[in-house]
Protein backbone atom coordinates (compact mmCIF):
# COMPACT_ATOMS: atom_id res chain seq x y z
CA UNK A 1 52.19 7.32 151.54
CA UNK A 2 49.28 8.37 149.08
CA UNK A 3 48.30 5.97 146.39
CA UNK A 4 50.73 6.84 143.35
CA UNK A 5 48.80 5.61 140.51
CA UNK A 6 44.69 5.87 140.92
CA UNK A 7 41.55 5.77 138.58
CA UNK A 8 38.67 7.30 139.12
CA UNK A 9 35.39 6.17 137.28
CA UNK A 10 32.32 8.43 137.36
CA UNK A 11 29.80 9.50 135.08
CA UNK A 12 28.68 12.58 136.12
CA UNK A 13 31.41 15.38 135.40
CA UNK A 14 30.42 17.56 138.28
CA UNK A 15 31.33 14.40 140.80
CA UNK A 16 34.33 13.55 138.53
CA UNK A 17 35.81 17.20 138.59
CA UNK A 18 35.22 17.46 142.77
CA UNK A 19 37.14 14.33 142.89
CA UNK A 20 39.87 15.43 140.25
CA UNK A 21 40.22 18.49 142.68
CA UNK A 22 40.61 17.01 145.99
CA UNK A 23 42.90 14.60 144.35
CA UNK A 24 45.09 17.46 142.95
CA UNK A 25 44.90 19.00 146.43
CA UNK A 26 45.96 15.96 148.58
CA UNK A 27 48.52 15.27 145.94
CA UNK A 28 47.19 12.54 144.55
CA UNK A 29 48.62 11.46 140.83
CA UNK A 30 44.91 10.18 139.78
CA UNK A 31 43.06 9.32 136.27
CA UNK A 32 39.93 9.92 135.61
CA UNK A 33 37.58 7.98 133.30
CA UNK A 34 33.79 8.29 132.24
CA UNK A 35 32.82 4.72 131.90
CA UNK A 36 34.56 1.23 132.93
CA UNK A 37 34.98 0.07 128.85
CA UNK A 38 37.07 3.77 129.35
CA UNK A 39 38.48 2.70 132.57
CA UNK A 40 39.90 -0.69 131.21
CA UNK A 41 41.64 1.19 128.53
CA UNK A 42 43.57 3.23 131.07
CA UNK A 43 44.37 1.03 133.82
CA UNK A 44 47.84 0.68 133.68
CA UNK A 45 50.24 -2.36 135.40
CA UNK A 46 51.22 0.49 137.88
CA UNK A 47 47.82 1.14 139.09
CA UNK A 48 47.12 1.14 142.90
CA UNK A 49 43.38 1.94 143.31
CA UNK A 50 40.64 1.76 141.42
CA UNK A 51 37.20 4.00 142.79
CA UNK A 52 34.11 3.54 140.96
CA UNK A 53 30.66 4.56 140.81
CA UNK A 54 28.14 1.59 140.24
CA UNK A 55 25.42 2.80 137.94
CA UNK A 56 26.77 3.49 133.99
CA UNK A 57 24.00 4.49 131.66
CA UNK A 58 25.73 4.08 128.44
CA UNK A 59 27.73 1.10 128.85
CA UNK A 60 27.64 -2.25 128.82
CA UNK A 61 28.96 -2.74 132.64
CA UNK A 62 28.43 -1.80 135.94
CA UNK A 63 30.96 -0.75 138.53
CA UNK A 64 31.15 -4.11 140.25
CA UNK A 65 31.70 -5.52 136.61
CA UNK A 66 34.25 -3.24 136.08
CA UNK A 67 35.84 -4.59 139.58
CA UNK A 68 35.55 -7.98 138.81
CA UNK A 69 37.36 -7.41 135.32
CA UNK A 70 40.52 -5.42 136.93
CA UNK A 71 40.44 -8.30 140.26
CA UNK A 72 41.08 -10.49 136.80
CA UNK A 73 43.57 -8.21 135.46
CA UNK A 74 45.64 -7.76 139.02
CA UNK A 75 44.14 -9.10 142.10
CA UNK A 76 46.53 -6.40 143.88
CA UNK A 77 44.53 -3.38 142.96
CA UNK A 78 42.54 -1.56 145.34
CA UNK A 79 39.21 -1.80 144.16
CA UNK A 80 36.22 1.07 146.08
CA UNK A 81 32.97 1.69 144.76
CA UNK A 82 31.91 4.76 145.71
CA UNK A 83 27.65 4.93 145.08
CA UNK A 84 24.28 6.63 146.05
CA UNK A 85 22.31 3.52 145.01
CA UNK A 86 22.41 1.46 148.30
CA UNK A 87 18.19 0.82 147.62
CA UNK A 88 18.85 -0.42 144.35
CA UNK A 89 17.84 -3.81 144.09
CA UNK A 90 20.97 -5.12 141.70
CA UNK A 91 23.23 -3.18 144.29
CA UNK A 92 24.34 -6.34 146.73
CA UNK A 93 24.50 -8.64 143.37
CA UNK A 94 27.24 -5.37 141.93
CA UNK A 95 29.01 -4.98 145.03
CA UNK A 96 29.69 -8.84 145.58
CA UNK A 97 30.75 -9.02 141.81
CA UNK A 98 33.21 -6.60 142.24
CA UNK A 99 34.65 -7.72 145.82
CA UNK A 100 35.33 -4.20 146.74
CA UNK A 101 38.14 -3.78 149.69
CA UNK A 102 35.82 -0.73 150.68
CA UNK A 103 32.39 0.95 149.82
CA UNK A 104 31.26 4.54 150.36
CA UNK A 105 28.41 6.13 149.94
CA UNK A 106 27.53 9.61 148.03
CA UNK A 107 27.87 12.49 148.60
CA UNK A 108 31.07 11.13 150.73
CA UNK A 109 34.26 13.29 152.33
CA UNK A 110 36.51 12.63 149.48
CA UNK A 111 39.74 13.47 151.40
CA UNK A 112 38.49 11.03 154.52
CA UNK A 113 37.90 8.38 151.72
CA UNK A 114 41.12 8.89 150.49
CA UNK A 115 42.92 8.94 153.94
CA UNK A 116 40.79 5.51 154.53
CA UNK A 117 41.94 3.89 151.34
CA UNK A 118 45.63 4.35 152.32
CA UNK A 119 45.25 2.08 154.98
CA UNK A 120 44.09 -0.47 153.74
């Protein structure tokens, strides 16, 4: 059974619209959100999954941040971070602040993510 309820945070609308997509494809009810101060203001008590990038310009958190804050919220949530910035150096620091059940790299298979995430 597909995630019902699942948010989507990514900066770059290209990325954000692929996803949006695949997710309309697969039949996947998912929101989408441009930054995690955004993100917070949509999660709902009926979200499943939570997929992030890591890296927000404009704001004042990154995507393990943004984890972190919704582990707070519900410790139930799926929480993915989904990021091209493996060779960053803040990058192990994000990911173990967020305590992601998963982490993908970009460009990933969006629909093999997807099938991934509802096993776990």
């Amino acid at each position: 059974m597909p995630p019902s309820n699942s948010l989507y945070v990514e900066k770059d609308p290209p990325i954000r619209e692929a996803f949006e997509m695949a997710a309309k494809y697969l039949d996947i009810n998912v929101v989408v959100a441009q930054s995690p101060e955004e993100a917070l203001g949509l999660l709902q008590t009926d979200t499943h999954v939570v997929i992030t990038g890591l890296l927000f310009y404009d704001s004042k958190m990154d995507g393990g941040q943004l984890l972190a804050a919704i582990k707070e919220r519900n410790s139930k949530v799926i929480r993915v971070i989904c990021s091209d910035l493996e060779d960053d150096p803040n990058y192990s620091t994000s990911i173990a602040a967020g305590e992601p059940h998963g982490t993908y790299r970009k460009p990933c298979d969006i629909a093999q993510m997807i099938e991934q995430i509802k096993g776990m």
